[in-house]
Protein backbone atom coordinates (compact mmCIF):
# COMPACT_ATOMS: atom_id res chain seq x y z
CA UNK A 1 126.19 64.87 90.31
CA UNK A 2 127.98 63.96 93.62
CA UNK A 3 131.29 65.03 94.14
CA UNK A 4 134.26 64.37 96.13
CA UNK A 5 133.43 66.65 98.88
CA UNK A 6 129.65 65.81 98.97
CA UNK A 7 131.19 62.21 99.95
CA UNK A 8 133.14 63.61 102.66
CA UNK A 9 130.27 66.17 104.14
CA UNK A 10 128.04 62.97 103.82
CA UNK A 11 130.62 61.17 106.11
CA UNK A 12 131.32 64.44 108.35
CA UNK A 13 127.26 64.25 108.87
CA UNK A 14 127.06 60.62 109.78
CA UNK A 15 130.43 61.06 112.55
CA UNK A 16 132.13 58.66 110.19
CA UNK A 17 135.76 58.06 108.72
CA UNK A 18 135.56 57.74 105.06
CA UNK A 19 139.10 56.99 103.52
CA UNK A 20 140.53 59.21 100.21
CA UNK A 21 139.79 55.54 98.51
CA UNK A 22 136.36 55.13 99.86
CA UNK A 23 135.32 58.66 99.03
CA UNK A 24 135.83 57.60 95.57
CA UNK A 25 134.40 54.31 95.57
CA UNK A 26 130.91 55.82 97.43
CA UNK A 27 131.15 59.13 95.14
CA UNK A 28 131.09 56.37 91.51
CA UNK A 29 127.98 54.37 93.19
CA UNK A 30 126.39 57.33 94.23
CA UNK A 31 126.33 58.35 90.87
CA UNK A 32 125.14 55.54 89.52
CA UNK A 33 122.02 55.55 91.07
CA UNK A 34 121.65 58.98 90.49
CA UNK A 35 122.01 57.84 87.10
CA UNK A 36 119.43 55.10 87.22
CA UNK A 37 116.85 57.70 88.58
CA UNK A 38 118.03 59.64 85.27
CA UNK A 39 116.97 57.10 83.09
CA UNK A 40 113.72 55.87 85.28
CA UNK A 41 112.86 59.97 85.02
CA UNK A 42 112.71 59.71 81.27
CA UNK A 43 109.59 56.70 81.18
CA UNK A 44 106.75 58.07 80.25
CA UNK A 45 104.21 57.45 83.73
CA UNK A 46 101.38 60.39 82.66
CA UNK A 47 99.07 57.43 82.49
CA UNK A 48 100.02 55.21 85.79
CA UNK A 49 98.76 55.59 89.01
CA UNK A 50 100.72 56.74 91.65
CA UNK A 51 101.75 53.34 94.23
CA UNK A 52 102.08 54.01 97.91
CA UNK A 53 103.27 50.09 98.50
CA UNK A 54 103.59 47.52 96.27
CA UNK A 55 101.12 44.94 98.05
CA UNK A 56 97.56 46.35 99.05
CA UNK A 57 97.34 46.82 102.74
CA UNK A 58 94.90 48.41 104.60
CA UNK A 59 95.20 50.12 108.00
CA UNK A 60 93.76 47.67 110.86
CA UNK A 61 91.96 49.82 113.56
CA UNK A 62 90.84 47.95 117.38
CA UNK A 63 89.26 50.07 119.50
CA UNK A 64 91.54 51.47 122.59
CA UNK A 65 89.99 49.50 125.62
CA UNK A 66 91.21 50.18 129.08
CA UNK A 67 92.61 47.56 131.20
CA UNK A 68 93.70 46.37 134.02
CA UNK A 69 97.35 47.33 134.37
CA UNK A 70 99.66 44.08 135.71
CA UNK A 71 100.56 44.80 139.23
CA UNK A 72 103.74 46.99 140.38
CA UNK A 73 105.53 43.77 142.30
CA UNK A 74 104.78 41.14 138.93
CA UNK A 75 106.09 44.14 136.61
CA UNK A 76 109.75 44.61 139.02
CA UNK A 77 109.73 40.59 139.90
CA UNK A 78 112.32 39.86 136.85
CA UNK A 79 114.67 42.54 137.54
CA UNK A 80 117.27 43.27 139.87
CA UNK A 81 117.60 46.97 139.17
CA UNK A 82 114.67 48.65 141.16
CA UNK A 83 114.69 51.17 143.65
CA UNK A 84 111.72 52.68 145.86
CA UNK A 85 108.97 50.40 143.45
CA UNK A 86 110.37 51.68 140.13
CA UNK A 87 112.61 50.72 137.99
CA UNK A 88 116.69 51.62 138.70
CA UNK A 89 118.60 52.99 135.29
CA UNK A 90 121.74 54.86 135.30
CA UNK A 91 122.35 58.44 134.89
CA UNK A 92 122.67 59.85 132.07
CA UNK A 93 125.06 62.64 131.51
């Protein structure tokens, strides 16, 4: 069961303001999806396969072929912010 002050940690995790009203509001619909996973924990699934995705997809592989890079000028040609043939970005920090 969630409580009150699992709400707020939640929110003091995420760096966000949750109101004494929304703490209450999140804490109810919290719990009622724990709830639903009560009741979905009580079907009986011994017999059915586990499903990784509901629609069958299959990794696509391409082999990793070298080529030619575009050249340095066409790559910097659409920007204003470059500096010594690179890229200009701000400081961070």
């Amino acid at each position: 069961m969630i409580t009150k002050e699992d709400v707020e940690h939640i929110g003091w995790l995420a760096r966000i303001d949750i109101s004494e009203q929304e703490t209450v509001e999140y804490m109810e619909k919290l719990n009622s999806v724990l709830g639903y996973f009560g009741q979905l924990d009580e079907l009986p699934t011994e017999d059915v396969a586990p499903t990784y995705h509901v629609a069958k997809i299959y990794n696509v592989f391409r082999d990793d072929v070298v080529e030619e890079c575009l050249p340095q000028e066409v790559v910097l040609e659409n920007t204003e912010h470059k500096q010594d043939g690179a890229f200009r970005v701000p400081k961070i920090g």
